[in-house]
Protein backbone atom coordinates (compact mmCIF):
# COMPACT_ATOMS: atom_id res chain seq x y z
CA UNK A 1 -11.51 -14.48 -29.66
CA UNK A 2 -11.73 -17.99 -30.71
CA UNK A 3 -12.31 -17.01 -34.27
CA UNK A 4 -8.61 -15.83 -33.87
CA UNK A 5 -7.38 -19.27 -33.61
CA UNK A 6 -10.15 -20.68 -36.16
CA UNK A 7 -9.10 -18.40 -38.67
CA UNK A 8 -5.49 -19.40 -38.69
CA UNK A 9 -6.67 -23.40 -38.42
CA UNK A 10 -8.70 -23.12 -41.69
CA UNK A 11 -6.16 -21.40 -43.63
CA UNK A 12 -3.78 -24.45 -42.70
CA UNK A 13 -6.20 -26.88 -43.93
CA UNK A 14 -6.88 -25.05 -47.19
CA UNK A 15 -3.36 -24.36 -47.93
CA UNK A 16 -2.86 -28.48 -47.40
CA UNK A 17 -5.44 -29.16 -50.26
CA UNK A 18 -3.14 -26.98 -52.61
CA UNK A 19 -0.38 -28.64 -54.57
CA UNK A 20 -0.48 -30.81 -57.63
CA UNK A 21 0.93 -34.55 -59.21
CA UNK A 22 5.09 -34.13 -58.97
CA UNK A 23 6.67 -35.61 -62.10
CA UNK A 24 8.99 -37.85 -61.72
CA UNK A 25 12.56 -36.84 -63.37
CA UNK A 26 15.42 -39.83 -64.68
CA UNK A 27 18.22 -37.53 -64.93
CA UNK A 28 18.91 -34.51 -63.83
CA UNK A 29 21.16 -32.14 -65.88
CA UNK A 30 23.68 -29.95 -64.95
CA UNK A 31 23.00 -26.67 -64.19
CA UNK A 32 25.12 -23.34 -62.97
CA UNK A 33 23.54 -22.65 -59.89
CA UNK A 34 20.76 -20.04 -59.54
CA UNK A 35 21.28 -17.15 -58.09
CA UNK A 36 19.39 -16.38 -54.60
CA UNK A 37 15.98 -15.42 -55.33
CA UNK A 38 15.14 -11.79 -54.25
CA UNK A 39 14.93 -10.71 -50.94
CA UNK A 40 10.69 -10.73 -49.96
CA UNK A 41 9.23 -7.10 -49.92
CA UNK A 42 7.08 -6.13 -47.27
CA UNK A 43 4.15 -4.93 -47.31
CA UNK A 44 2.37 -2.00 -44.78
CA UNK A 45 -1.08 -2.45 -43.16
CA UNK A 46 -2.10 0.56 -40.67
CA UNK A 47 -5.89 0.81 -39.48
CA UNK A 48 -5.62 4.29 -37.21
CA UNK A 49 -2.30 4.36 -35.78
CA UNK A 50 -1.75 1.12 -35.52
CA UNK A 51 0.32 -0.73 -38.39
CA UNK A 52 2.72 -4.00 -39.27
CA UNK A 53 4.51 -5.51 -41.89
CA UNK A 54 3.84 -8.52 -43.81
CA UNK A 55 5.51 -10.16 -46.86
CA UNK A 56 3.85 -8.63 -49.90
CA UNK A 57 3.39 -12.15 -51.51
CA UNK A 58 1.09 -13.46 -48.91
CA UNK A 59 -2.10 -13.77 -50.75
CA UNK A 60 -5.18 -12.11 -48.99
CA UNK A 61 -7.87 -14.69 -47.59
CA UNK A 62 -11.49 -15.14 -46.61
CA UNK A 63 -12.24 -13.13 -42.97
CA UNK A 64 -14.22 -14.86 -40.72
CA UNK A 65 -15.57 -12.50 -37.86
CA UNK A 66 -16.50 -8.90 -37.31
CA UNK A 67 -12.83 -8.63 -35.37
CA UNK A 68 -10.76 -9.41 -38.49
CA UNK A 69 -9.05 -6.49 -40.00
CA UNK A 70 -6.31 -8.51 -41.92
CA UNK A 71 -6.33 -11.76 -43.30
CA UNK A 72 -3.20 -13.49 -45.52
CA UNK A 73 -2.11 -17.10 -46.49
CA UNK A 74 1.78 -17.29 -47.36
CA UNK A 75 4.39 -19.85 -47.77
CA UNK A 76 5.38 -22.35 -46.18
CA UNK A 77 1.90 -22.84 -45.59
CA UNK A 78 1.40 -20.46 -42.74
CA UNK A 79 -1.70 -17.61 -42.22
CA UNK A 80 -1.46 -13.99 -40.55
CA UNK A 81 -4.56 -13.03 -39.00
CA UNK A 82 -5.07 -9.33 -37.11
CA UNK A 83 -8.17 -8.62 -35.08
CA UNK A 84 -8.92 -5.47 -33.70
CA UNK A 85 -11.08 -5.75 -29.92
CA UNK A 86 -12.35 -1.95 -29.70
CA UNK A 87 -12.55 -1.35 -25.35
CA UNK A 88 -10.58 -4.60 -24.92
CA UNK A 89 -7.39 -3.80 -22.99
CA UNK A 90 -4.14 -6.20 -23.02
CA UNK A 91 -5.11 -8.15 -19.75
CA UNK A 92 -8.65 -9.03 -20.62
CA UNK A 93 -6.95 -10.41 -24.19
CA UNK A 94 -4.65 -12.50 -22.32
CA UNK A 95 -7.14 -13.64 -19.82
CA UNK A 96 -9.62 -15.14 -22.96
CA UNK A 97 -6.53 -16.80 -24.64
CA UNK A 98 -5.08 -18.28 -21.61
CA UNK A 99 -8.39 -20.05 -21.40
CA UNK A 100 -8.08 -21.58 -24.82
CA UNK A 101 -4.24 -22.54 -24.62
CA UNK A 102 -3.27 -23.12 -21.23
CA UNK A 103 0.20 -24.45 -22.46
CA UNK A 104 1.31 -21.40 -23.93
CA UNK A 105 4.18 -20.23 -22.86
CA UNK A 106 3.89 -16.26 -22.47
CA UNK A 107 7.10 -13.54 -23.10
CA UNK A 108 5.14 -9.74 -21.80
CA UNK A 109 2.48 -9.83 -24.87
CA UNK A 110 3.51 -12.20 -26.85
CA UNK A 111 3.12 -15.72 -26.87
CA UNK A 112 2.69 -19.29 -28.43
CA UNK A 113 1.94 -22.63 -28.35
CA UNK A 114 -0.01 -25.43 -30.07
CA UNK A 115 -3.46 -26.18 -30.83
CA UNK A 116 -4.90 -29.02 -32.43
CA UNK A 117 -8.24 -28.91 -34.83
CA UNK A 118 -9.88 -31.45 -36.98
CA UNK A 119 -6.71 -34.07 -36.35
CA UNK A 120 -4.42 -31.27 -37.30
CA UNK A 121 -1.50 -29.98 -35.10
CA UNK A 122 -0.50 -26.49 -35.87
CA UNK A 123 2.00 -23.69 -33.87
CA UNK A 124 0.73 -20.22 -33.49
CA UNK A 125 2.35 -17.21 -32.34
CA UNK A 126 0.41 -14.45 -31.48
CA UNK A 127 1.17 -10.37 -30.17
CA UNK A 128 -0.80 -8.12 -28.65
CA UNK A 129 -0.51 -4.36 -29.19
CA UNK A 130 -2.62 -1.94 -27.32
CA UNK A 131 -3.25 1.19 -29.63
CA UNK A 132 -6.22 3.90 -28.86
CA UNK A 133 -8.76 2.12 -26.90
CA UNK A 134 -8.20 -1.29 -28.73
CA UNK A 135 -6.25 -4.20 -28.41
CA UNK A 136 -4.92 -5.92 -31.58
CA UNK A 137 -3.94 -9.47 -31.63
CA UNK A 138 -1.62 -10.24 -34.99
CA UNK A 139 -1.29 -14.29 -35.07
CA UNK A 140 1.08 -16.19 -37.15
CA UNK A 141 0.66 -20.07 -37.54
CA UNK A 142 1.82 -23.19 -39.37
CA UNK A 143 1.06 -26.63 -39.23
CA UNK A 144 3.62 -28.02 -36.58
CA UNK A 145 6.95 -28.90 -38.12
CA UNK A 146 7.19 -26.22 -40.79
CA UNK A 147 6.35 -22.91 -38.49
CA UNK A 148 8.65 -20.52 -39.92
CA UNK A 149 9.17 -19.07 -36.82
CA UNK A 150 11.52 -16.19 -38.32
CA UNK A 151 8.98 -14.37 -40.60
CA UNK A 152 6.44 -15.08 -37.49
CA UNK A 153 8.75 -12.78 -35.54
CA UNK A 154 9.44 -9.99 -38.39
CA UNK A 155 5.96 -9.60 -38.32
CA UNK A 156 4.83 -9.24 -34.61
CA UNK A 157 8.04 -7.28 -34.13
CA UNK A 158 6.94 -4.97 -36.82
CA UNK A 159 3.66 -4.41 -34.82
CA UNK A 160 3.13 -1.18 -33.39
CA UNK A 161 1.12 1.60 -31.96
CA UNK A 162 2.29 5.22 -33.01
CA UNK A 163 0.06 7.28 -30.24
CA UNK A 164 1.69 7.98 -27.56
CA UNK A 165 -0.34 10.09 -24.61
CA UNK A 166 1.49 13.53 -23.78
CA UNK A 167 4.03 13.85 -21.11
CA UNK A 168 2.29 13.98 -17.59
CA UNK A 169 2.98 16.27 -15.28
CA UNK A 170 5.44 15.26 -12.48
CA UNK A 171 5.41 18.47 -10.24
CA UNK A 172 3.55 19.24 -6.72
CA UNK A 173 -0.06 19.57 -6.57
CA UNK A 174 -1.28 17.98 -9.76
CA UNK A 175 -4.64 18.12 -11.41
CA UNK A 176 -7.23 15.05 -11.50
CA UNK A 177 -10.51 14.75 -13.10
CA UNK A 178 -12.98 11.70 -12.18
CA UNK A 179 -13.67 10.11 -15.29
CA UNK A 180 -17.69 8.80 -14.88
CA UNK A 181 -19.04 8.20 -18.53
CA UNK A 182 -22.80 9.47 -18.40
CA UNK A 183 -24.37 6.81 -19.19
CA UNK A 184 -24.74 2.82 -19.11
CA UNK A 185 -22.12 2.26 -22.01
CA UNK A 186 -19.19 2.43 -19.58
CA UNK A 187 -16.95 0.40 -20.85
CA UNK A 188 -17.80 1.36 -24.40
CA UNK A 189 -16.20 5.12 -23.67
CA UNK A 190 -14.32 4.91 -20.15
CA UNK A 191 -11.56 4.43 -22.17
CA UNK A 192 -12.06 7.40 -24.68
CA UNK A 193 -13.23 9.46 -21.83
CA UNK A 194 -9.67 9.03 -19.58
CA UNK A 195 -7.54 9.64 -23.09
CA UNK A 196 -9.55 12.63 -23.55
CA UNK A 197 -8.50 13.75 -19.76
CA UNK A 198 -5.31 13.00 -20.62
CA UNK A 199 -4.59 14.68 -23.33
CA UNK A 200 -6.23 17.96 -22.03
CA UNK A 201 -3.77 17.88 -19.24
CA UNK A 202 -5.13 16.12 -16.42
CA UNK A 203 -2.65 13.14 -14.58
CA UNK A 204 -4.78 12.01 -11.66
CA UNK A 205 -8.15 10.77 -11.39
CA UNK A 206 -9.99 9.46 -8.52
CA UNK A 207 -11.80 5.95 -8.54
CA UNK A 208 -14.78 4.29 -6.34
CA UNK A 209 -14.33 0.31 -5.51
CA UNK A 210 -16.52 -1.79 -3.32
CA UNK A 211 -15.29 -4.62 -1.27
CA UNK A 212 -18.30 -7.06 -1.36
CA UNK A 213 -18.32 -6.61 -5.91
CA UNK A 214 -14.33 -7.95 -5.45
CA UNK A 215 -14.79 -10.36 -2.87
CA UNK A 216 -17.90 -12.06 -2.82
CA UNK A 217 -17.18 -14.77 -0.31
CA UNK A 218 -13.76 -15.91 1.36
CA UNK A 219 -11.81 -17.27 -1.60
CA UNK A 220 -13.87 -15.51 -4.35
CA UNK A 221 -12.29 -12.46 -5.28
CA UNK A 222 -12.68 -11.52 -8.97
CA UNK A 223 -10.51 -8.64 -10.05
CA UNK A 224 -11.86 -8.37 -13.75
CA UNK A 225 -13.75 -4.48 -13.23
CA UNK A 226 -10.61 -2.94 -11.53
CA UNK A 227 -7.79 -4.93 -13.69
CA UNK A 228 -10.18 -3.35 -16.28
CA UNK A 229 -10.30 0.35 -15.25
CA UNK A 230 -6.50 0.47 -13.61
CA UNK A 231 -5.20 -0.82 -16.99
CA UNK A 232 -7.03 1.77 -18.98
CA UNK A 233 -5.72 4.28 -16.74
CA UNK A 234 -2.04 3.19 -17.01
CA UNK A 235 -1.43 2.74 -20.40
CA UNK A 236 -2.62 5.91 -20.92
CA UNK A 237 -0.51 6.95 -18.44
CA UNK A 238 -2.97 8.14 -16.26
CA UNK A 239 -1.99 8.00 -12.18
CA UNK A 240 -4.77 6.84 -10.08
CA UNK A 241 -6.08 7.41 -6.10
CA UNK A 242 -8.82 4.53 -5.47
CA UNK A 243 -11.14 4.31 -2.49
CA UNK A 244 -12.90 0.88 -0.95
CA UNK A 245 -15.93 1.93 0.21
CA UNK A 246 -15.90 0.07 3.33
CA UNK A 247 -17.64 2.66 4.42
CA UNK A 248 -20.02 4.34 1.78
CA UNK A 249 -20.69 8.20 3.11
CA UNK A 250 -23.83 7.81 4.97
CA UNK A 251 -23.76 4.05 5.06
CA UNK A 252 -21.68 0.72 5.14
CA UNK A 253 -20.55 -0.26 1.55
CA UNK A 254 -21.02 -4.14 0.35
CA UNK A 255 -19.20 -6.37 2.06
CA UNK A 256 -18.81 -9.88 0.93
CA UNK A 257 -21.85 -12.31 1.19
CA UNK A 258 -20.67 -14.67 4.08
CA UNK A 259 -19.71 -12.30 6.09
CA UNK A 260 -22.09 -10.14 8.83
CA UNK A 261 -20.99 -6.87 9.94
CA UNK A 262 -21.13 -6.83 13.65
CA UNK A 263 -18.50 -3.81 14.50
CA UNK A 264 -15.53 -2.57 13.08
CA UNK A 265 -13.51 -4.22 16.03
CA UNK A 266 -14.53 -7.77 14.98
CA UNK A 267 -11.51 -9.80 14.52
CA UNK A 268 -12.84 -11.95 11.43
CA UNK A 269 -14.26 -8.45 9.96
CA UNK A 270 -10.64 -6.75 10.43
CA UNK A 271 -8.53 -9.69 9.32
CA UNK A 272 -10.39 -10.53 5.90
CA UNK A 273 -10.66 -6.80 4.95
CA UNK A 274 -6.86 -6.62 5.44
CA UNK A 275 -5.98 -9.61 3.79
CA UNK A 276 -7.95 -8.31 0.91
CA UNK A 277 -6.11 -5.07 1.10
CA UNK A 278 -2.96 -6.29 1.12
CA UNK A 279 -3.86 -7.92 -2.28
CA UNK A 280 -5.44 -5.50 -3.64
CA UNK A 281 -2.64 -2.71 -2.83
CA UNK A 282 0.31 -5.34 -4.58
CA UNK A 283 -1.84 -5.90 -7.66
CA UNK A 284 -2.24 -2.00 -8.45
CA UNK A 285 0.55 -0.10 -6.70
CA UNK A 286 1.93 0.85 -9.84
CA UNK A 287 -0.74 3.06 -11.13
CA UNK A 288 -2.82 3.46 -7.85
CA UNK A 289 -0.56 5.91 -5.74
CA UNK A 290 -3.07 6.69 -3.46
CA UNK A 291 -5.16 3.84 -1.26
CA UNK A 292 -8.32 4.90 0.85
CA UNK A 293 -9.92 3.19 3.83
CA UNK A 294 -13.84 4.45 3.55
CA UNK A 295 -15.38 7.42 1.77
CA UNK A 296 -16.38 10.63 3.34
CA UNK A 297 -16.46 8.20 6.60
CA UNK A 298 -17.35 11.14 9.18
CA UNK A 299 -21.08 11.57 7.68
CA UNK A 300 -21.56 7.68 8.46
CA UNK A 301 -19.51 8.81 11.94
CA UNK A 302 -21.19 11.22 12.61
CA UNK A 303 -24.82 9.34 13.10
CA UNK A 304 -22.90 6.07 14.68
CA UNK A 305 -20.13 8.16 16.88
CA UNK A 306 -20.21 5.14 19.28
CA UNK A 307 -17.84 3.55 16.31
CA UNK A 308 -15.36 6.19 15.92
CA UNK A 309 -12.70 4.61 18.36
CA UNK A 310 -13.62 1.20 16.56
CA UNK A 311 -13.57 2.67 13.14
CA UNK A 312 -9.85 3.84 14.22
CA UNK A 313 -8.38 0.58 15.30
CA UNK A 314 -9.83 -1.27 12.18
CA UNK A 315 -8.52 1.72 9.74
CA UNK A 316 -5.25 1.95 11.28
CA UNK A 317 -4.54 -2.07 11.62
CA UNK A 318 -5.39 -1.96 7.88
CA UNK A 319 -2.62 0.48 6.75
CA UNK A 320 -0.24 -1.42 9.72
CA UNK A 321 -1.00 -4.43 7.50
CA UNK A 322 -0.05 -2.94 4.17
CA UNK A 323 3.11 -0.99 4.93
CA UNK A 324 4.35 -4.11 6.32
CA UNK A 325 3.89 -5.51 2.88
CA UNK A 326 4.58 -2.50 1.26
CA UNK A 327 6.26 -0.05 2.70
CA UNK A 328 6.41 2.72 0.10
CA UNK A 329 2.22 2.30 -0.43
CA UNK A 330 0.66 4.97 0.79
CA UNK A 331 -2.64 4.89 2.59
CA UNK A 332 -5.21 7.09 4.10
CA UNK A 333 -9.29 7.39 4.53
CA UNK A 334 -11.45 10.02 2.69
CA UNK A 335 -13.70 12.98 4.72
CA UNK A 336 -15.95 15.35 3.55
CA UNK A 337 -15.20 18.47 4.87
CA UNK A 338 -18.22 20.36 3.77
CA UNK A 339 -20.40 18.11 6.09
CA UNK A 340 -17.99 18.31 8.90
CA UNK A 341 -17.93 21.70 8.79
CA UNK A 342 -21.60 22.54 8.09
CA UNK A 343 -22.81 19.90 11.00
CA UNK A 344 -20.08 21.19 13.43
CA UNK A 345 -18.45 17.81 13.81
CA UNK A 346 -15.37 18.51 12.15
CA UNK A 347 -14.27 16.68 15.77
CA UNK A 348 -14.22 13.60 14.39
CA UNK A 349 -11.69 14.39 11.15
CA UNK A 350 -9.33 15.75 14.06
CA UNK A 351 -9.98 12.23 16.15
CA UNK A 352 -8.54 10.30 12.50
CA UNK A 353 -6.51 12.65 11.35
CA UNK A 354 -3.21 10.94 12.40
CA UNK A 355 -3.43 7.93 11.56
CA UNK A 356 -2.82 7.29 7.35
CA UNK A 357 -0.17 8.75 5.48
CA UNK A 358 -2.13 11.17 3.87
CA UNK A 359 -5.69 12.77 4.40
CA UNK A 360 -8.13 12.92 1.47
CA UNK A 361 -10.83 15.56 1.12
CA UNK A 362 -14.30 16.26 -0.65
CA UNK A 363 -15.54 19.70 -0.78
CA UNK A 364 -18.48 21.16 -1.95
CA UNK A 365 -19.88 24.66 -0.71
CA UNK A 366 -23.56 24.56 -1.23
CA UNK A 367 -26.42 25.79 0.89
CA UNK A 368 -29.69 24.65 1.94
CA UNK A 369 -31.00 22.32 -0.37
CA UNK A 370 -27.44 21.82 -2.05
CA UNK A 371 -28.07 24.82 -3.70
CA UNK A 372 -24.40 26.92 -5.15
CA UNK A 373 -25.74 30.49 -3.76
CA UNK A 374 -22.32 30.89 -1.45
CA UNK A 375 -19.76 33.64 -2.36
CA UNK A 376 -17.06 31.59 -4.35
CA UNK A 377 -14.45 33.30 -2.34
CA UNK A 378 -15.42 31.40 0.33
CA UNK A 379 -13.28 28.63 -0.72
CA UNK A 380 -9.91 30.22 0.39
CA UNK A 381 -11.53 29.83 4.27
CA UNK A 382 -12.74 25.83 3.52
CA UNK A 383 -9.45 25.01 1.88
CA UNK A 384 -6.95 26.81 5.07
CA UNK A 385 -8.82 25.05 6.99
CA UNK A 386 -8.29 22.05 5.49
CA UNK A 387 -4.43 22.60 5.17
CA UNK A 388 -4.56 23.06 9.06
CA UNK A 389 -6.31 20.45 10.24
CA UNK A 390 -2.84 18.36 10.97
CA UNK A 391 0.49 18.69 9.41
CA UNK A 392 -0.33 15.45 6.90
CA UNK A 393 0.01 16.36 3.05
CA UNK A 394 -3.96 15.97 2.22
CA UNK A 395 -5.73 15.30 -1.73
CA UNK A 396 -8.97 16.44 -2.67
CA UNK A 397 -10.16 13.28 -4.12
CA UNK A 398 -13.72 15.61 -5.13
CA UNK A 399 -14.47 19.63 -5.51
CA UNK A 400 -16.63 21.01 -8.32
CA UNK A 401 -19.80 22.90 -8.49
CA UNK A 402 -23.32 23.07 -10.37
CA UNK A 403 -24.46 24.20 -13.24
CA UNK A 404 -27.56 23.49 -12.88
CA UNK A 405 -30.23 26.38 -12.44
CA UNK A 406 -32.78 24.78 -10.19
CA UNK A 407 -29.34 24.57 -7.79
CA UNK A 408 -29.28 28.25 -8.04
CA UNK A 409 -25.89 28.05 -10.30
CA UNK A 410 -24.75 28.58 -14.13
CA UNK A 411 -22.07 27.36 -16.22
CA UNK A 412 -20.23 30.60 -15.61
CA UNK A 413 -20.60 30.12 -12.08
CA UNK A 414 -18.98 26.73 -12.48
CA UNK A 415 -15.94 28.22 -14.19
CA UNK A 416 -15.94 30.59 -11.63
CA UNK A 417 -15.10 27.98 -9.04
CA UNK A 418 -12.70 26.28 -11.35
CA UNK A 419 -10.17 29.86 -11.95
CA UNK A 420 -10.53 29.86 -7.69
CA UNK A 421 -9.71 26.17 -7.49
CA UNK A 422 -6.41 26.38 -9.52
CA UNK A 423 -5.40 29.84 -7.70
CA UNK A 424 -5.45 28.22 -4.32
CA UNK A 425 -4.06 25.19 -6.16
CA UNK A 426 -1.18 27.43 -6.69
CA UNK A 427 -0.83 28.34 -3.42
CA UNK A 428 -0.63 25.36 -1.85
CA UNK A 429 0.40 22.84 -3.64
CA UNK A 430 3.33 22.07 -1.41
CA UNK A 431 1.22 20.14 0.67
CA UNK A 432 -2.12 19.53 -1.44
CA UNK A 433 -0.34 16.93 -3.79
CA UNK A 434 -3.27 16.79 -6.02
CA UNK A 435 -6.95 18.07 -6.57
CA UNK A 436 -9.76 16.25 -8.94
CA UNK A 437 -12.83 18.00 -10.26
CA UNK A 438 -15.74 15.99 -10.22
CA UNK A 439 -16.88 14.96 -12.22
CA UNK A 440 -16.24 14.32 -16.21
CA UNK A 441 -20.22 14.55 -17.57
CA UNK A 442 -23.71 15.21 -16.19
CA UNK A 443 -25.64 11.72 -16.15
CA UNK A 444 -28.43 10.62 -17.74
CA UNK A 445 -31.96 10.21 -16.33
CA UNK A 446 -31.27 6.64 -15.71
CA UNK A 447 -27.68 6.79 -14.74
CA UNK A 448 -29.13 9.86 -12.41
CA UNK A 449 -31.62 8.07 -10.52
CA UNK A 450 -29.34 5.09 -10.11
CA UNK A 451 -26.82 7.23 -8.46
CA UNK A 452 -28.61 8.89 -6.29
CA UNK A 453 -30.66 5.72 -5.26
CA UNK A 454 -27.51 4.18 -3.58
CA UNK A 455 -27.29 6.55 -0.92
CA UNK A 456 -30.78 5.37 0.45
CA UNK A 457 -30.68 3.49 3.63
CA UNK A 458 -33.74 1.52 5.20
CA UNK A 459 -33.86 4.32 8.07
CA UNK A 460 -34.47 6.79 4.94
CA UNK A 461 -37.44 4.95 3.42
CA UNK A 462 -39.79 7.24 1.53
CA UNK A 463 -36.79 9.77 1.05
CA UNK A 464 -37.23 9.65 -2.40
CA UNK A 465 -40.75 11.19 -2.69
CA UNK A 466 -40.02 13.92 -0.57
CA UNK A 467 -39.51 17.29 -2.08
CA UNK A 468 -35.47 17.41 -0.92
CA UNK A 469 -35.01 14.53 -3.45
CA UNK A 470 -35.48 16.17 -6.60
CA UNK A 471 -32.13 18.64 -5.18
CA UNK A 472 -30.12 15.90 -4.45
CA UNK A 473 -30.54 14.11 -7.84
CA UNK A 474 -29.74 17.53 -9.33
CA UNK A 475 -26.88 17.84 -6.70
CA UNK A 476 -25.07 14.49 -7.64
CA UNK A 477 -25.52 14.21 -11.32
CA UNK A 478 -24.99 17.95 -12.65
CA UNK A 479 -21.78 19.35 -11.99
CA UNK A 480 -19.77 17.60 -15.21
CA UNK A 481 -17.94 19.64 -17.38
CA UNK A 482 -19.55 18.14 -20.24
CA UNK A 483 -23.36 17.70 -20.67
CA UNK A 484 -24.81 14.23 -20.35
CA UNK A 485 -24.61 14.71 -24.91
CA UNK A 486 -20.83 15.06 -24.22
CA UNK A 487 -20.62 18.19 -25.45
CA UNK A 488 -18.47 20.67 -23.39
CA UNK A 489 -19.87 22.87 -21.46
CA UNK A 490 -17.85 26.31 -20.53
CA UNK A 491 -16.50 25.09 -17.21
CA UNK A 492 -14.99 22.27 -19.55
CA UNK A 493 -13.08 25.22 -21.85
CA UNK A 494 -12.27 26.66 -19.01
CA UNK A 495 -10.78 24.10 -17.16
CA UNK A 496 -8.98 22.94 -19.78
CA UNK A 497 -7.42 26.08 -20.30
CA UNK A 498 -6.48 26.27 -16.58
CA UNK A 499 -4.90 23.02 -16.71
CA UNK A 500 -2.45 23.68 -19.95
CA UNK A 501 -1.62 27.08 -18.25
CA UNK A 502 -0.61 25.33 -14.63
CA UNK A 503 1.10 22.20 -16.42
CA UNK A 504 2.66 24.31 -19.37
CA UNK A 505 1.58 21.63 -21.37
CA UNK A 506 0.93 23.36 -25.05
C-alpha cells in the first residue's frame, strides 16, 4: 500500500519539472474581459461495480504496482491514483495506512494528511470504498499549498460501490450456513464464499475463535483474524454467532502462553478470560449477536465431571461480567446433543442449562462409526427434545449430514435431512431463533487431515492409525453442500431452494 502514496509523490515531482521560460511583458493592453472558461467535464471510470468521476482533462500517467487500476496527473499539479486490494476489507486498509501517516486525521473512510518525500511536502486525501470482496483506495494529492481540496472531494465523493447484498431476513428462526472455504486459500475466497451465502438466502452463520490465537500473553491480544472475518460478514450484511473455544469438544482450547490451566475455579484463569470477553463482546456486538462460552462442552464434561460445578461458576461469572458491560449482549455455551444423548449424559446439559441467555446446539444423528444409516424422521424426537430441555430460546449453531458413501449416506440422503430440517424449522421457530447447516464445502485432503488432527489429545495417541480414524476424517470433512471443487452438490440446490421458499426471498 505504500506504492499508493509513491505513486501520487512521483507524479508531484514530474509535474514540477513541467513549465517553460515566462516572457516578460512592458505593457499590457486593454482587453474586454474573457468570458469564464467552460465548466470541466467529467469523466467515468468503473472496474466491476465499482466507479468515480474524474475531470476528463487529467492526463493518464505511468502505473506503478500490480494494485493500480487508475492513474491521472491534472492541474494544479495534483495526481489521482485508485488501487484495487482484492480480499482486503476497509479495516485492514486503514490499519496499513495508519502505519504510514500517523498524523492523519480520519472522517469514517476517508482521510488526509501530509507526507514528505525526497524534500518535498505534499497533502493527500485518500477514500476507501469497499465493493465485492475488494477494497479500493482513490487518493488525491498536491504539493502542500496548492491542494485543490475541492476537486479532491468531487472525486472521492463520486466514489462508489453499486452492489448491494439482498435484504436479510428479519423474522423468527432464521437460516445460517458455516462458511469454511475447503481449502488453505481462506482468505482468498472467505469472502466470496459468505456473499455467495448471502445472496442464496442465508443471514446467520456460525464462527470458531480460540482464546490463546487472540491473546497470546497478558497485554498481547491481536484482533487482526476476527476484525478480518466479522468485517467480511457485516458488510455483507451477514449476522454472526461466534464461539471461544475455551473449551474445544473433547479437550481444552489454547489458552494464552503465560498462563497454566489449573481449574476452571482459578481466580487468575476466570478474571483474564473475562476481561478478554468483555473486550471481545464490545468490539463485535454489532454483527456478533450471539456469544458462546466453550464448544460442545459436555463431551469434555463428560470425561472430567469432577469440573462441571467449576465449569459453571467460571461460565456464569463470565456472562455476569459482560451483561454488566453490556447488557443487551447475549451469551450462552454450546452442547452437542447427539453425544449427550447417545452416552446418556444428557445430565449435564440440564446441570448448565440455566445459566446463559440462550442455549446453543449441535446435532448430528449418525450411528456406529458416524455412519448416516438412522431413519431421518428421527430428527423430530432429537429436536423436541431439545426444545424441552428448559424454557431458554436455544440455536443450532451445527446440523447437517453426509454424503459420503463409505458413511453409509448419498447426496439425496443429505437433501433429505435438509427438507426435514426446514419443516421442523417451521415449527418451531418461535423459540429456535436460528439453525446453521454445516458446513459450506467438503475439505481437501490436507485441509481434511488438519481438521480432524485437532481433536487428538495425548490420552488418544495412536488414534489416528486405528481403523475408526478413517470414519471420522470422512465424518468431519464431508457433509458440505458443495464438493471440495466448489461445485454444488444436490443438497446445495436443494437447500437453496428451501431457503428462498422460507425467506420469500425471489
Amino acid at each position: 500500500m505504500r506504492g499508493t502514496i509513491l505513486i501520487l509523490a512521483l507524479g508531484f515531482l514530474l509535474l514540477g519539472c513541467i513549465g517553460g521560460e515566462q516572457r516578460e511583458e512592458s505593457e499590457v493592453p486593454l482587453q474586454t474581459p474573457p468570458e469564464p472558461p467552460p465548466e470541466e467535464t467529467m469523466t467515468v471510470f468503473t472496474d466491476a461495480n465499482f466507479s468515480l468521476e474524474y475531470p476528463s482533462s487529467w492526463q493518464p500517467m505511468e502505473k506503478q504496482s500490480e494494485e493500480d487500476i487508475l492513474n491521472r496527473i491534472g492541474g494544479p499539479p495534483c495526481a489521482l491514483s485508485v488501487k484495487r486490494y482484492p480480499f482486503v476489507v476497509p479495516g485492514w486498509v486503514k490499519a496499513a495506512f495508519s502505519s504510514y501517516m500517523p498524523d492523519a486525521e480520519w472522517n469514517g473512510n476517508v482521510f488526509e494528511g501530509d507526507i514528505t518525500v525526497e524534500g518535498n511536502e505534499y497533502h493527500l486525501k485518500n477514500g476507501i470504498v469497499y465493493c465485492e470482496c475488494a477494497s479500493y483506495v482513490v487518493g488525491v494529492g498536491c504539493p502542500k499549498g496548492s491542494f485543490d481540496g475541492e476537486t479532491a472531494d468531487a472525486i472521492i465523493n463520486s466514489a462508489k460501490c453499486s452492489y448491494e447484498p439482498p435484504p436479510a431476513y428479519s423474522g423468527k428462526g432464521r437460516v445460517g450456513l458455516i462458511v469454511i472455504p475447503p481449502n488453505e486459500k481462506f482468505w482468498e475466497v472467505y469472502c466470496a464464499n459468505i456473499k455467495e451465502a448471502r445472496e442464496a438466502g442465508a443471514s446467520m452463520t456460525h464462527m470458531y475463535f480460540t482464546w490463546g490465537d487472540m491473546e497470546k500473553a497478558e497485554g498481547e491480544r491481536n484482533w487482526s483474524s476476527p476484525d478480518y472475518i466479522v468485517e467480511v460478514n457485516k458488510v455483507n450484511g451477514m449476522k454472526m454467532s461466534a464461539v471461544v473455544s475455551v473449551v474445544y469438544t473433547n479437550k481444552l482450547g489454547e489458552i494464552p502462553r503465560d498462563m497454566e490451566f489449573r481449574s476452571f475455579s482459578d481466580p487468575e484463569f476466570k478474571e483474564r478470560f473475562a476481561d478478554f470477553m468483555v473486550e471481545f463482546v464490545g468490539r463485535y456486538k454489532d454483527t456478533i449477536e450471539y456469544f458462546e462460552v466453550g464448544n460442545e462442552i459436555n463431551i469434555y464434561l463428560a470425561g472430567h465431571p469432577d469440573e462441571i460445578d467449576d465449569f459453571r461458576e467460571f461460565y456464569g461469572y463470565a456472562r455476569d461480567r459482560i451483561k454488566a458491560e453490556y447488557p443487551d449482549a447475549r451469551v450462552g455455551t454450546v452442547f452437542a446433543y447427539h453425544a449427550a444423548r447417545d452416552t446418556n449424559t444428557t445430565y449435564i446439559i440440564e446441570e448448565l442449562a440455566d445459566v446463559g441467555d440462550f442455549n446453543a446446539f449441535t446435532l448430528y444423528i449418525h450411528g456406529e462409526n458416524f455412519a448416516f444409516n438412522r431413519s431421518i424422521d428421527e430428527a423430530d424426537t432429537y429436536f423436541d427434545e431439545i426444545d424441552a430441555i428448559s424454557g431458554k430460546p436455544f440455536v443450532i449453531t451445527e446440523t447437517g449430514w453426509s454424503t459420503s458413501a463409505m458413511l453409509h449416506s448419498s447426496e439425496e440422503k443429505q437433501a433429505e435431512y435438509i427438507d426435514k430440517v426446514f419443516e421442523i424449522l417451521e415449527e418451531k421457530k418461535d423459540r429456535m431463533e436460528f439453525v446453521a447447516w454445516f458446513d459450506s464445502h467438503d475439505l481437501n485432503d490436507d485441509s481434511c487431515r488438519e481438521s480432524a488432527a485437532s481433536f487428538v489429545t495425548p490420552e488418544m495417541e495412536g488414534v489416528q492409525e486405528t481403523e475408526y480414524w478413517p470414519y471420522f476424517e470422512e465424518f468431519i470433512c464431508r457433509a458440505g453442500l458443495r464438493d471440495v471443487n466448489d461445485n454444488p452438490k444436490l443438497g446445495w440446490h436443494e437447500w437453496v431452494k428451501k431457503t428462498n421458499e422460507y425467506t420469500d426471498i425471489d
